[in-house]
N, C-alpha and C. Protein backbone atom coordinates (compact mmCIF):
# COMPACT_ATOMS: atom_id res chain seq x y z
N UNK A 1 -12.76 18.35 0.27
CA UNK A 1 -11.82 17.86 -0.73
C UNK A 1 -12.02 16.37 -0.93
N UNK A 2 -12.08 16.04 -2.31
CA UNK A 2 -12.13 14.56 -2.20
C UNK A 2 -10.46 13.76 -2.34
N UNK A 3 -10.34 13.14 -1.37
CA UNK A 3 -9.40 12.42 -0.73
C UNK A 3 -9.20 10.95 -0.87
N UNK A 4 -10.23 10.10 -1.57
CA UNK A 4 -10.30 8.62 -1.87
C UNK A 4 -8.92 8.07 -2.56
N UNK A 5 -8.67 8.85 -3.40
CA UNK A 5 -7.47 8.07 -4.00
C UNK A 5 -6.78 7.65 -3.14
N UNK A 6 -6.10 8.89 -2.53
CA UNK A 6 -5.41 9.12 -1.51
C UNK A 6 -5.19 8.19 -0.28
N UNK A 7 -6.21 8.05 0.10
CA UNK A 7 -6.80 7.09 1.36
C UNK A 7 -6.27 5.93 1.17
N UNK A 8 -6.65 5.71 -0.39
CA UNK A 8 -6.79 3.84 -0.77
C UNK A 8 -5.18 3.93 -1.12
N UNK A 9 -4.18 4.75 -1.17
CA UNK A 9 -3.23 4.51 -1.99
C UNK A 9 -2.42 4.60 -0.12
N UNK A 10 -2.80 5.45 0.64
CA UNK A 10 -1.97 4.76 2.05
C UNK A 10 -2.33 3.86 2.67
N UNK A 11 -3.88 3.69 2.57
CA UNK A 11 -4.25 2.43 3.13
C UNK A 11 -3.39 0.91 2.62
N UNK A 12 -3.34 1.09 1.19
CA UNK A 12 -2.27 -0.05 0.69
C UNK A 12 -1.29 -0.33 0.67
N UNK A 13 -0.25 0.85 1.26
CA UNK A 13 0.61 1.65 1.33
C UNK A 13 1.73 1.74 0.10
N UNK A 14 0.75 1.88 -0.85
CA UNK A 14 1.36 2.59 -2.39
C UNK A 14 1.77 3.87 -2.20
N UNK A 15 3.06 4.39 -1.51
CA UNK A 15 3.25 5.37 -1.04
C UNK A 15 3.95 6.02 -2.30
N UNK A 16 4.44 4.95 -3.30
CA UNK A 16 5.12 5.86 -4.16
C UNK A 16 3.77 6.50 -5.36
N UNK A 17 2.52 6.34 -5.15
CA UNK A 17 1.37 6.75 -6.35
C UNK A 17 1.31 8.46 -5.09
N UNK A 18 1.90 8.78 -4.01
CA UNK A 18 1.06 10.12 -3.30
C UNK A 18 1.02 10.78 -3.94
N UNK A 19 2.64 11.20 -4.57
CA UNK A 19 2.63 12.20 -5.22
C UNK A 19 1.73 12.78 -6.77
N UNK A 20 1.71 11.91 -7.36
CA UNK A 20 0.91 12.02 -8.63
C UNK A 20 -0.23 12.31 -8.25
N UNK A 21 -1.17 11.43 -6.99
CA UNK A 21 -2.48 11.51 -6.56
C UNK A 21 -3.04 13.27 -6.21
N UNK A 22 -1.61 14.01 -5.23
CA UNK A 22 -1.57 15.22 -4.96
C UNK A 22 -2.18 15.95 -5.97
N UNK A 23 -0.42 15.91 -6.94
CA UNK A 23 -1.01 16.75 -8.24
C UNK A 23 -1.43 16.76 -9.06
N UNK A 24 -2.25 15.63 -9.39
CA UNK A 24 -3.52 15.93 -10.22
C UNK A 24 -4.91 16.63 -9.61
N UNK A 25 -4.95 16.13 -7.88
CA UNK A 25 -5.96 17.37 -7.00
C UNK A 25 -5.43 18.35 -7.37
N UNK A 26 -4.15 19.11 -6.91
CA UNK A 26 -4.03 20.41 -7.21
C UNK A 26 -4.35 21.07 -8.37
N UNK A 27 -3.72 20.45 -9.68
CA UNK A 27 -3.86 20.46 -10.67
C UNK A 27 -5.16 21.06 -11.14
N UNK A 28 -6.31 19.94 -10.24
CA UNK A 28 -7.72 20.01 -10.72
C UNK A 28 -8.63 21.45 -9.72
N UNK A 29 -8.09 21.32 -8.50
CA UNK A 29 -8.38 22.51 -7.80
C UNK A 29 -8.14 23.75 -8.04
N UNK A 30 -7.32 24.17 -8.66
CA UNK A 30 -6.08 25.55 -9.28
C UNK A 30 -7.45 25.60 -10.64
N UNK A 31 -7.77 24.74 -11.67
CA UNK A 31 -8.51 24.68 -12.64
C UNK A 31 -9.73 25.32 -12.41
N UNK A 32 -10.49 24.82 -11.35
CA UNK A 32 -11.60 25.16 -11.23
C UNK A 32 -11.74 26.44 -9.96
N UNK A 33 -10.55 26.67 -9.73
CA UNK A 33 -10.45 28.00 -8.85
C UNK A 33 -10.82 27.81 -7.71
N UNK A 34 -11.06 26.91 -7.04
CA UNK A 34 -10.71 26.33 -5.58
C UNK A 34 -9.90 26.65 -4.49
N UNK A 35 -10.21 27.76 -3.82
CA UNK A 35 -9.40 27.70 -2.27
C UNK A 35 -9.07 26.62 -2.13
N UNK A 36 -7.76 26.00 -2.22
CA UNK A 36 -7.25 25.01 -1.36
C UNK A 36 -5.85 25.19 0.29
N UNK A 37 -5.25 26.61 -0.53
CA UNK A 37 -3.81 26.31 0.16
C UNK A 37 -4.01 26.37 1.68
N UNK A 38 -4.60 26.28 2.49
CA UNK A 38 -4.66 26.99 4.10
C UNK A 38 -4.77 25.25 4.23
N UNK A 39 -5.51 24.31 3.72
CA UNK A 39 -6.04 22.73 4.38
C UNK A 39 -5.28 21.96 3.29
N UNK A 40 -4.36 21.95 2.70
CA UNK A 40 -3.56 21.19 1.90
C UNK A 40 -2.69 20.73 2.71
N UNK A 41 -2.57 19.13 2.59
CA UNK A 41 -1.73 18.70 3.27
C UNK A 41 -0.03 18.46 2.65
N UNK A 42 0.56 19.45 2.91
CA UNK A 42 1.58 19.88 2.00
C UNK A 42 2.65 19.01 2.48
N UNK A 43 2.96 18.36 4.21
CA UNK A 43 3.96 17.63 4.19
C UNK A 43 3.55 16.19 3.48
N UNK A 44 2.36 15.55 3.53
CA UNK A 44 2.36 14.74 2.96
C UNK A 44 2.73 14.51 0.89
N UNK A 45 2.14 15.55 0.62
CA UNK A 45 2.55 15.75 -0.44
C UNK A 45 3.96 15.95 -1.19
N UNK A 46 4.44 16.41 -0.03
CA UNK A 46 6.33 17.04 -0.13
C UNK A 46 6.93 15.42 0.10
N UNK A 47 6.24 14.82 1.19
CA UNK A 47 7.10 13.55 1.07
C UNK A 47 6.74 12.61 0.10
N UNK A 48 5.66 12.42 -0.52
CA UNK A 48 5.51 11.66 -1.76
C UNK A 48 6.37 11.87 -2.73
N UNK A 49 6.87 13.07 -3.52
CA UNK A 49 7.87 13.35 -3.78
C UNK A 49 9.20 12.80 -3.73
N UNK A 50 9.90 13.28 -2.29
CA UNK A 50 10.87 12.58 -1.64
C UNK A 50 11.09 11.30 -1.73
N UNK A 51 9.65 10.34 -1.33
CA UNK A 51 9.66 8.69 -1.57
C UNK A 51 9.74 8.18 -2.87
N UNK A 52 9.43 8.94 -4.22
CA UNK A 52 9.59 8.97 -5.73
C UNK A 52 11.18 9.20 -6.01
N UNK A 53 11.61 10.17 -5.04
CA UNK A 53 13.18 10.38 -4.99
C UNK A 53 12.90 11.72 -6.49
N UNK A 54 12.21 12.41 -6.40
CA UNK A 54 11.82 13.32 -7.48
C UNK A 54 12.22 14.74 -6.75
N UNK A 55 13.51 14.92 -6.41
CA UNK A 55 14.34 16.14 -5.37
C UNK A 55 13.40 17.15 -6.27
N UNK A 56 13.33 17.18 -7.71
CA UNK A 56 13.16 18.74 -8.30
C UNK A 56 11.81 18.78 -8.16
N UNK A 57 10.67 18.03 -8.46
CA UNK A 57 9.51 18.45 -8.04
C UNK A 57 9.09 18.88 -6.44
N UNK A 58 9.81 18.01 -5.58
CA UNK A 58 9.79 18.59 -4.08
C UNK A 58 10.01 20.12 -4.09
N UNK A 59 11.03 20.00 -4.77
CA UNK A 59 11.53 21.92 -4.67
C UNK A 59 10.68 22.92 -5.41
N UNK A 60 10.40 22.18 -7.01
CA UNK A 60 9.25 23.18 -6.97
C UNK A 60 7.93 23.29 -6.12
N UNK A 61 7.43 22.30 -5.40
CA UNK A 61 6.60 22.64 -5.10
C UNK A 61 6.33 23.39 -3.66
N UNK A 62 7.92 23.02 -2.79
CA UNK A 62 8.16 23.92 -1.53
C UNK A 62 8.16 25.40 -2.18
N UNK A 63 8.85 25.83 -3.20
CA UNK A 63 8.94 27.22 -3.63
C UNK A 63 7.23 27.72 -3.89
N UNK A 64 6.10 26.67 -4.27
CA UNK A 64 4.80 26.94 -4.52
C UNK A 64 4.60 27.03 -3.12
N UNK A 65 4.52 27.68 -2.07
CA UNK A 65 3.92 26.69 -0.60
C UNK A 65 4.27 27.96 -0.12
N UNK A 66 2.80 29.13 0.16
CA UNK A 66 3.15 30.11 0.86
C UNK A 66 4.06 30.56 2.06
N UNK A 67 4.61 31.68 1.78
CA UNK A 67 5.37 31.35 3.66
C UNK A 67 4.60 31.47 5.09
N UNK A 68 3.72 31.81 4.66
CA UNK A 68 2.33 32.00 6.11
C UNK A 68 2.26 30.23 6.23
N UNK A 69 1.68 29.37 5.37
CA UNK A 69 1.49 28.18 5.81
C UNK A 69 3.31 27.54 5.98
N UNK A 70 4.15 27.59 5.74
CA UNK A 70 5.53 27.02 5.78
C UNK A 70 6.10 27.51 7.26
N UNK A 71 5.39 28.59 8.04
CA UNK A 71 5.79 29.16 9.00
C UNK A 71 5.05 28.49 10.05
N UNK A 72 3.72 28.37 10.22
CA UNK A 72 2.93 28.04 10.46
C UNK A 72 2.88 26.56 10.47
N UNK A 73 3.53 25.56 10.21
CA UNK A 73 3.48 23.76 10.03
C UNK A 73 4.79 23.38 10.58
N UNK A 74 5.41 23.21 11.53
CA UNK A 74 6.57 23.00 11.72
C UNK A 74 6.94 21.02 11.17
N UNK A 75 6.21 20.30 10.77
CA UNK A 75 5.87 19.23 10.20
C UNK A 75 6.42 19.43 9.05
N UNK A 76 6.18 20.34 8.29
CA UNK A 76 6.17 20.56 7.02
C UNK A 76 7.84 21.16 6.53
N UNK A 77 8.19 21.86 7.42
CA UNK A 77 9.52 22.19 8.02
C UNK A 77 10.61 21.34 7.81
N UNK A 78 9.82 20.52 8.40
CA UNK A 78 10.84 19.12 8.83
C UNK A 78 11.02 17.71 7.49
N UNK A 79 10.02 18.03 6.80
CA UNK A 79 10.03 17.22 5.95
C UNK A 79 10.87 17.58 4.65
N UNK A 80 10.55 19.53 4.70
CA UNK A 80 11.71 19.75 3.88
C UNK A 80 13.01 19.33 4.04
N UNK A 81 13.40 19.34 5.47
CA UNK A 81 14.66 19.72 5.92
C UNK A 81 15.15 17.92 5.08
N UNK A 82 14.58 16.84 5.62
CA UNK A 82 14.65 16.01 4.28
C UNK A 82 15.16 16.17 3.33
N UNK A 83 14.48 16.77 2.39
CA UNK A 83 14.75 17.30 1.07
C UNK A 83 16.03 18.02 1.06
N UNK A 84 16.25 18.92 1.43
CA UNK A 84 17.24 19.85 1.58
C UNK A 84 18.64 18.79 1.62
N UNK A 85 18.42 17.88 2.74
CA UNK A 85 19.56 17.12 2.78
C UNK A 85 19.76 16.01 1.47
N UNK A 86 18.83 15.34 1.13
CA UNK A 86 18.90 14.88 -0.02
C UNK A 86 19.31 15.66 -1.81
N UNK A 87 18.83 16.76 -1.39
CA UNK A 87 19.25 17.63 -2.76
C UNK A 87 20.92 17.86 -2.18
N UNK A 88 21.51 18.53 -1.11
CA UNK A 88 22.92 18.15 -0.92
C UNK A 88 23.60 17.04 -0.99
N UNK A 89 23.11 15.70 -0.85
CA UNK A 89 23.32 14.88 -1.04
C UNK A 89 24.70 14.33 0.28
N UNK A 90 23.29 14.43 1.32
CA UNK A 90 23.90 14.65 2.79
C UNK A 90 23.25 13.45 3.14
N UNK A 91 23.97 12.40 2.99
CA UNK A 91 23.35 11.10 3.11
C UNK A 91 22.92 10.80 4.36
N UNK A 92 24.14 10.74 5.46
CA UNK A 92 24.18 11.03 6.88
C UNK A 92 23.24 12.02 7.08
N UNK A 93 23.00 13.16 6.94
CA UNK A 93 22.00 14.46 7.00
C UNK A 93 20.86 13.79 6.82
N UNK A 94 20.51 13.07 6.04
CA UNK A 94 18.89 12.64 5.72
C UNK A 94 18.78 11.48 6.88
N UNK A 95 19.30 11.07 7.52
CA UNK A 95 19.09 9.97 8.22
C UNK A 95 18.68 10.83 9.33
N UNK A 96 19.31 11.66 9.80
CA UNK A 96 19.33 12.53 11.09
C UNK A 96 17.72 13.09 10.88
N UNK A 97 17.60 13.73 9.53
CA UNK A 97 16.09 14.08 9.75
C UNK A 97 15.08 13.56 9.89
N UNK A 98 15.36 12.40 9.25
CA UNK A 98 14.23 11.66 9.65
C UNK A 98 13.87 11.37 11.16
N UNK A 99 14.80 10.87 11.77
CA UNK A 99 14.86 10.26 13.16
C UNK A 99 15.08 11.93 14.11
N UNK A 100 14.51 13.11 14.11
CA UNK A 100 15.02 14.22 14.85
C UNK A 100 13.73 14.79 15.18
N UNK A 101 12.77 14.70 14.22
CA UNK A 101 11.13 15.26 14.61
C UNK A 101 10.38 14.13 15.13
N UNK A 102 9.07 14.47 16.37
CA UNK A 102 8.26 13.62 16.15
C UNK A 102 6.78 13.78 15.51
N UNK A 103 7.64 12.70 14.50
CA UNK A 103 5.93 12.45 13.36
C UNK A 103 4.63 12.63 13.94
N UNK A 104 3.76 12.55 12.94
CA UNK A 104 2.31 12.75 13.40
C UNK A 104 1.91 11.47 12.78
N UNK A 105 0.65 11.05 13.46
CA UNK A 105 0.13 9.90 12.78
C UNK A 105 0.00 9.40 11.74
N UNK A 106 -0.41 10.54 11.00
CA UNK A 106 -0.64 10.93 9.30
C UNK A 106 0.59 10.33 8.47
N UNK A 107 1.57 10.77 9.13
CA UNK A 107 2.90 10.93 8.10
C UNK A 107 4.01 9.75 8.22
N UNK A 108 3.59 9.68 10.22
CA UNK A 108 4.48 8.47 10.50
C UNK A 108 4.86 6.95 9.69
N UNK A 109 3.97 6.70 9.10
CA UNK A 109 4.01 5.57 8.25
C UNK A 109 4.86 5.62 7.20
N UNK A 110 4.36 6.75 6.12
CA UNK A 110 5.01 6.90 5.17
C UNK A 110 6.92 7.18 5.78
N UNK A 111 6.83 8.12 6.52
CA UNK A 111 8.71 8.31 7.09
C UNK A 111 8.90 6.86 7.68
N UNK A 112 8.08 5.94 7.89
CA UNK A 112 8.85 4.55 8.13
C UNK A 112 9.06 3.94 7.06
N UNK A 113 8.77 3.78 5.84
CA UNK A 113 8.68 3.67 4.67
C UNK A 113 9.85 3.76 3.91
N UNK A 114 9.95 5.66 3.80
CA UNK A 114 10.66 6.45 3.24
C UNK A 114 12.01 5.73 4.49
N UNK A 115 11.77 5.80 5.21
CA UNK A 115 13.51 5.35 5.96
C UNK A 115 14.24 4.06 5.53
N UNK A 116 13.43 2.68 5.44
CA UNK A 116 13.88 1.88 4.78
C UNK A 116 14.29 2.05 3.62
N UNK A 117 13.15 2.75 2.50
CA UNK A 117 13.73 2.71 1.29
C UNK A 117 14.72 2.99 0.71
N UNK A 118 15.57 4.36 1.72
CA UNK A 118 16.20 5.15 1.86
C UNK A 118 17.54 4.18 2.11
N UNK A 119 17.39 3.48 2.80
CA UNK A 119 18.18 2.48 3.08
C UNK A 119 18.79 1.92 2.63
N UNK A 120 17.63 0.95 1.78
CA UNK A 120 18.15 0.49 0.78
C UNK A 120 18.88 1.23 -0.78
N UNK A 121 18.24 2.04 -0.67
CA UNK A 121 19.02 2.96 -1.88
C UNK A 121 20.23 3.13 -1.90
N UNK A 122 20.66 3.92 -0.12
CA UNK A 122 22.06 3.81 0.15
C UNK A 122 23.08 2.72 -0.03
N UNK A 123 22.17 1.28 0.41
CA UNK A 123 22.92 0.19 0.00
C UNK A 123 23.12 -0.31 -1.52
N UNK A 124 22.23 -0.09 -2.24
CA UNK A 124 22.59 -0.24 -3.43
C UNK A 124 23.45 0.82 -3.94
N UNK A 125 23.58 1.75 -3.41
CA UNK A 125 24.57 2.91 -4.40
C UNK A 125 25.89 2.76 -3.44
N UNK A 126 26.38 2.06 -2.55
CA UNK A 126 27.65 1.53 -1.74
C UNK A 126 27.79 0.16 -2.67
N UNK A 127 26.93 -0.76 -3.09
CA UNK A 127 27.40 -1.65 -4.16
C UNK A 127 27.74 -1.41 -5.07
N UNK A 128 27.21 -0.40 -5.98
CA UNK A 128 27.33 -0.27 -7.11
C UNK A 128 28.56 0.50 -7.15
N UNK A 129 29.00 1.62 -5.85
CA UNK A 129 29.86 2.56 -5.96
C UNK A 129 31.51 1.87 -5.38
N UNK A 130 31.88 0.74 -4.35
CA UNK A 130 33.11 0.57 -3.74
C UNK A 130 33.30 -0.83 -4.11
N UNK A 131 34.17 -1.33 -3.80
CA UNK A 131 34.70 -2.58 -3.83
C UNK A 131 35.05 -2.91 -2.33
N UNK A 132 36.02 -1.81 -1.48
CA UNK A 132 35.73 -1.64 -0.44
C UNK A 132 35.54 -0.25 0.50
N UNK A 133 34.91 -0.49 1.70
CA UNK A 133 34.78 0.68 2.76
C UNK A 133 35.09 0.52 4.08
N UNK A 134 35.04 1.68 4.59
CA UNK A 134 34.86 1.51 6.12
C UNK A 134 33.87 1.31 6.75
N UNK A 135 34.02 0.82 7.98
CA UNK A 135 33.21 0.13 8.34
C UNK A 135 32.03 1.86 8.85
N UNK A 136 32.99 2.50 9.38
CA UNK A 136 32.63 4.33 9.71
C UNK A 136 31.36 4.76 8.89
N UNK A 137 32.37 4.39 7.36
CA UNK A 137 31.76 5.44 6.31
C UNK A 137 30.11 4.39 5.84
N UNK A 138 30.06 3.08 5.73
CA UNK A 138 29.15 2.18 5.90
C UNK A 138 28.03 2.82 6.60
N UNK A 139 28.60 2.83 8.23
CA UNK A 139 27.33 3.00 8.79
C UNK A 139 27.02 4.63 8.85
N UNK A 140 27.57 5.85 8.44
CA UNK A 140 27.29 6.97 7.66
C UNK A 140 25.99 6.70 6.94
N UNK A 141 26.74 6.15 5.80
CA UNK A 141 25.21 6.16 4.70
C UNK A 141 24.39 5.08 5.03
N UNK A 142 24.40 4.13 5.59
CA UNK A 142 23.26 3.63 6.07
C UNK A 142 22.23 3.87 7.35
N UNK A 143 23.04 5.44 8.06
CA UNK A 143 22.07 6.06 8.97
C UNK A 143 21.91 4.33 9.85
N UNK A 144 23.37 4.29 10.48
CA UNK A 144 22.94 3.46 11.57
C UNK A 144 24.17 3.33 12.34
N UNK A 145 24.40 2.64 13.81
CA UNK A 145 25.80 3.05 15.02
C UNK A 145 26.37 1.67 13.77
N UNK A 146 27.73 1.45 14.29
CA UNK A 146 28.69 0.87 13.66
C UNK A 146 28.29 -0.29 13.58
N UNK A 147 27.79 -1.27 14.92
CA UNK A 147 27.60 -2.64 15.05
C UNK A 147 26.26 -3.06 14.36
N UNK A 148 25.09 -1.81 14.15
CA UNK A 148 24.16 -2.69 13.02
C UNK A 148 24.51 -2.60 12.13
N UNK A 149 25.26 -1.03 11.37
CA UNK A 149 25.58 -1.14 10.20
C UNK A 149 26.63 -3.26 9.59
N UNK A 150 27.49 -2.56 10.59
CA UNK A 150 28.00 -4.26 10.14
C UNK A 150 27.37 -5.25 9.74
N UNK A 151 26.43 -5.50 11.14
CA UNK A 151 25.74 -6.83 10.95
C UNK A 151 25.00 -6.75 9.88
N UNK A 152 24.42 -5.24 9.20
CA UNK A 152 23.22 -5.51 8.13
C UNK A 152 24.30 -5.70 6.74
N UNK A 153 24.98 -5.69 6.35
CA UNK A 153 26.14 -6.09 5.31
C UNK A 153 26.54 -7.08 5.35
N UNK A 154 27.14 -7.69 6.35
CA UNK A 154 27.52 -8.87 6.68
C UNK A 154 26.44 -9.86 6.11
N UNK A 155 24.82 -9.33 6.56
CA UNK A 155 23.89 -10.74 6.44
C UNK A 155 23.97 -10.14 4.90
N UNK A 156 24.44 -9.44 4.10
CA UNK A 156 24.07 -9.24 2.69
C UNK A 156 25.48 -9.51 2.13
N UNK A 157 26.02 -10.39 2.92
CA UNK A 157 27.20 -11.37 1.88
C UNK A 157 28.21 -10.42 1.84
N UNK A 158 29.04 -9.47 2.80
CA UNK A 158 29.99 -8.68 2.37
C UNK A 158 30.83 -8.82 3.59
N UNK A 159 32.13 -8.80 3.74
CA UNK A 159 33.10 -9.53 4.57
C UNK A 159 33.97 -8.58 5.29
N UNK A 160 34.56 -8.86 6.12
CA UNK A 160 34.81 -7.80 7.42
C UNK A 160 36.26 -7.78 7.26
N UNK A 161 37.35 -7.20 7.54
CA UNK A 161 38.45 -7.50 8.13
C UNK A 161 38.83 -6.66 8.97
N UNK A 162 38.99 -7.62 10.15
CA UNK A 162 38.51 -6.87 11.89
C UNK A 162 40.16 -5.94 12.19
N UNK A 163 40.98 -6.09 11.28
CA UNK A 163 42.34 -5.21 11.25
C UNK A 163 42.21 -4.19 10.86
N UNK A 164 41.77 -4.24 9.88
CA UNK A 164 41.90 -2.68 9.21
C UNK A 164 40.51 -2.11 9.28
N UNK A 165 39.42 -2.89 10.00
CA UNK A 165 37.56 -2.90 10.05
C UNK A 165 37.34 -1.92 8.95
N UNK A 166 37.90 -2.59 7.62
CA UNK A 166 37.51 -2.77 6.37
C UNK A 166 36.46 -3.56 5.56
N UNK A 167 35.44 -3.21 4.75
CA UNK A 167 34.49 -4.17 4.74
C UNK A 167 34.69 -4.41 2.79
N UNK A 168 34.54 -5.52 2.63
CA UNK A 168 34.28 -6.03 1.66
C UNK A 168 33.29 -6.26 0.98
N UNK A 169 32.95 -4.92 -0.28
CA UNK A 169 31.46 -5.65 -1.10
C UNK A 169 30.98 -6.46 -1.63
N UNK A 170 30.22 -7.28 -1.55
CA UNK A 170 30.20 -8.51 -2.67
C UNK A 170 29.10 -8.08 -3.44
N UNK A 171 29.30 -7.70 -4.79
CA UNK A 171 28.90 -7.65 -6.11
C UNK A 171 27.73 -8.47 -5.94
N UNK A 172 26.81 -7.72 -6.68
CA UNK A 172 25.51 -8.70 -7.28
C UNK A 172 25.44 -9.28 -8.43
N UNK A 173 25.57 -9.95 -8.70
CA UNK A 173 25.45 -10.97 -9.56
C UNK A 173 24.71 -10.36 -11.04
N UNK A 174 24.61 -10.25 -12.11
CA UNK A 174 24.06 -10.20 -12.92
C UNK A 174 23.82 -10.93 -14.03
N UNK A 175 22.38 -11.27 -14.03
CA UNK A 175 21.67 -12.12 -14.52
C UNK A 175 21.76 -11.50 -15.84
N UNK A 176 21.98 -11.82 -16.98
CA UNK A 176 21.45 -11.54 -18.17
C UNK A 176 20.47 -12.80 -18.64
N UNK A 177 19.18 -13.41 -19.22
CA UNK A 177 19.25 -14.33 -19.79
C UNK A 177 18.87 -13.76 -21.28
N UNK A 178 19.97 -15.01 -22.34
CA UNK A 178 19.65 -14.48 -23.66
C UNK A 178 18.88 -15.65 -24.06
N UNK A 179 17.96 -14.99 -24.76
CA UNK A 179 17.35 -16.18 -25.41
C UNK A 179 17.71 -16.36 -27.26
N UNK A 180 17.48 -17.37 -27.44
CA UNK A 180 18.21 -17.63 -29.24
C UNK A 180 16.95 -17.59 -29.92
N UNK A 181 16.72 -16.62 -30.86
CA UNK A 181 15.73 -16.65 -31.65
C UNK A 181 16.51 -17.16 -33.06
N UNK A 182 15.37 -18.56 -33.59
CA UNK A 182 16.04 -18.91 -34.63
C UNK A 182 16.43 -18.03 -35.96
N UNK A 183 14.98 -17.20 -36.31
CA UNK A 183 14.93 -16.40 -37.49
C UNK A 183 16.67 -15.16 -37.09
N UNK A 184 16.77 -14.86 -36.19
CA UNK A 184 18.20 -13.78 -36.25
C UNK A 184 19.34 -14.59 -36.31
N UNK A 185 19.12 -16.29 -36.01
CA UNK A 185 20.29 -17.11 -36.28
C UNK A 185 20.31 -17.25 -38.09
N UNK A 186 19.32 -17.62 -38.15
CA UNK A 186 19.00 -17.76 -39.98
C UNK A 186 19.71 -16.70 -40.52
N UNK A 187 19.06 -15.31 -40.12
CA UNK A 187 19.27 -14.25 -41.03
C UNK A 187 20.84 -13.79 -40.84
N UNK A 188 21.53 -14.14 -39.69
CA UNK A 188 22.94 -14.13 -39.31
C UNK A 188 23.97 -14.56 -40.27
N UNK A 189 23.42 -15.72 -40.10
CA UNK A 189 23.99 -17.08 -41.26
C UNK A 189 23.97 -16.81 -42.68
N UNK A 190 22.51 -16.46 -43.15
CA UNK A 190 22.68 -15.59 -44.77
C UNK A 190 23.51 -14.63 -44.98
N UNK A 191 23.44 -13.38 -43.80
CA UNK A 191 24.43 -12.61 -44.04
C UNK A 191 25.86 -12.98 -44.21
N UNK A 192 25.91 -13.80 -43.24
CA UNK A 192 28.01 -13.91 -43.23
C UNK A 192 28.09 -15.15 -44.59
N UNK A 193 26.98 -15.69 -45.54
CA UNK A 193 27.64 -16.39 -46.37
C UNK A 193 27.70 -15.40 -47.45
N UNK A 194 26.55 -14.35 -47.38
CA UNK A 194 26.78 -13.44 -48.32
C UNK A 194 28.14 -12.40 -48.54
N UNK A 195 28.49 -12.55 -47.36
CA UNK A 195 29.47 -11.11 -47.33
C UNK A 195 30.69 -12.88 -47.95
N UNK A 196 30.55 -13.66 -47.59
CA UNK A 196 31.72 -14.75 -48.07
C UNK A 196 31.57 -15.49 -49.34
N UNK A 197 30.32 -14.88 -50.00
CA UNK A 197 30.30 -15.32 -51.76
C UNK A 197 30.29 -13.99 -52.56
């Protein structure tokens, strides 16, 4: 199988190009009638997916993924089980899977990857979603014990109150910049004298 893309895209660790890289091989293998499924590396492929955050292509393509090889990969298992928690939208659940198997060399990188990113996702969707939380429910979706969750909020500008160990979000800022283009000031200006003669 030729594998170069592939290589160069973990070697760089452009982990979010795996998935596309996959299925255009498959794509091209299925075309030209190619035995592939027995040496396909299907957890890697399933987690490219996952790291795209693309839940429905993961699923179609676990439903493509014989059950002789799905029985047979307990790796592959595990990466669903991922998925599974993310399509429930088992925030806590996805943290657990990650950290419950041990990786293989191959994959380990990318699930260190996929865990941060994951991370951060959670933290941006706790900004975007509370004003405030617990400190509990915090370190829930950030898949971490109480005292890092804190400290990693805290260093991201969000404030504690050790009574009620209530945490305070602090909003990100949003930048708009507008810029003034003269010609839509001109044509602004014609209009409103027109509508006023």
């Amino acid at each position: 199988m030729e594998f170069s893309l592939l290589a160069d895209a973990v070697k760089s660790k452009s982990y979010d190009k795996i998935a596309g890289i996959y299925d255009e091989l498959m794509l091209q293998y299925s075309a030209q009638g190619i035995a592939f499924q027995d040496e396909w590396p299907y957890a890697i492929h399933l987690l490219g997916h996952l790291y795209n955050n693309d839940i429905n292509s993961a699923r179609f393509l676990w439903k493509t993924i014989p059950a002789a090889i799905k029985e047979g990969r307990p790796e592959l298992v595990a990466v669903w089980k991922i998925g599974q928690k993310l399509w429930t939208r088992d925030y806590a659940g996805v943290h657990e899977a990650l950290r419950e198997y041990e990786w293989s060399p191959e994959v380990r990188d990318i699930i260190l990857s996929f865990s941060d990113l994951y991370t951060k996702r959670m933290f941006d969707l706790l900004v975007s979603a509370y004003s405030t939380i617990s400190v509990q429910d915090t370190a829930l979706f950030l898949g971490m014990n109480v005292g890092d969750a804190t400290n990693y909020v805290l260093g991201q500008g969000w404030s504690l109150d050790p009574a009620s160990q209530m945490l305070t979000v602090k909003k990100q800022a949003i930048v708009k910049e507008q810029k003034l283009d003269a010609s839509k000031l001109q044509r602004l200006t014609e209009y409103v004298f027109h509508l006023e003669h």
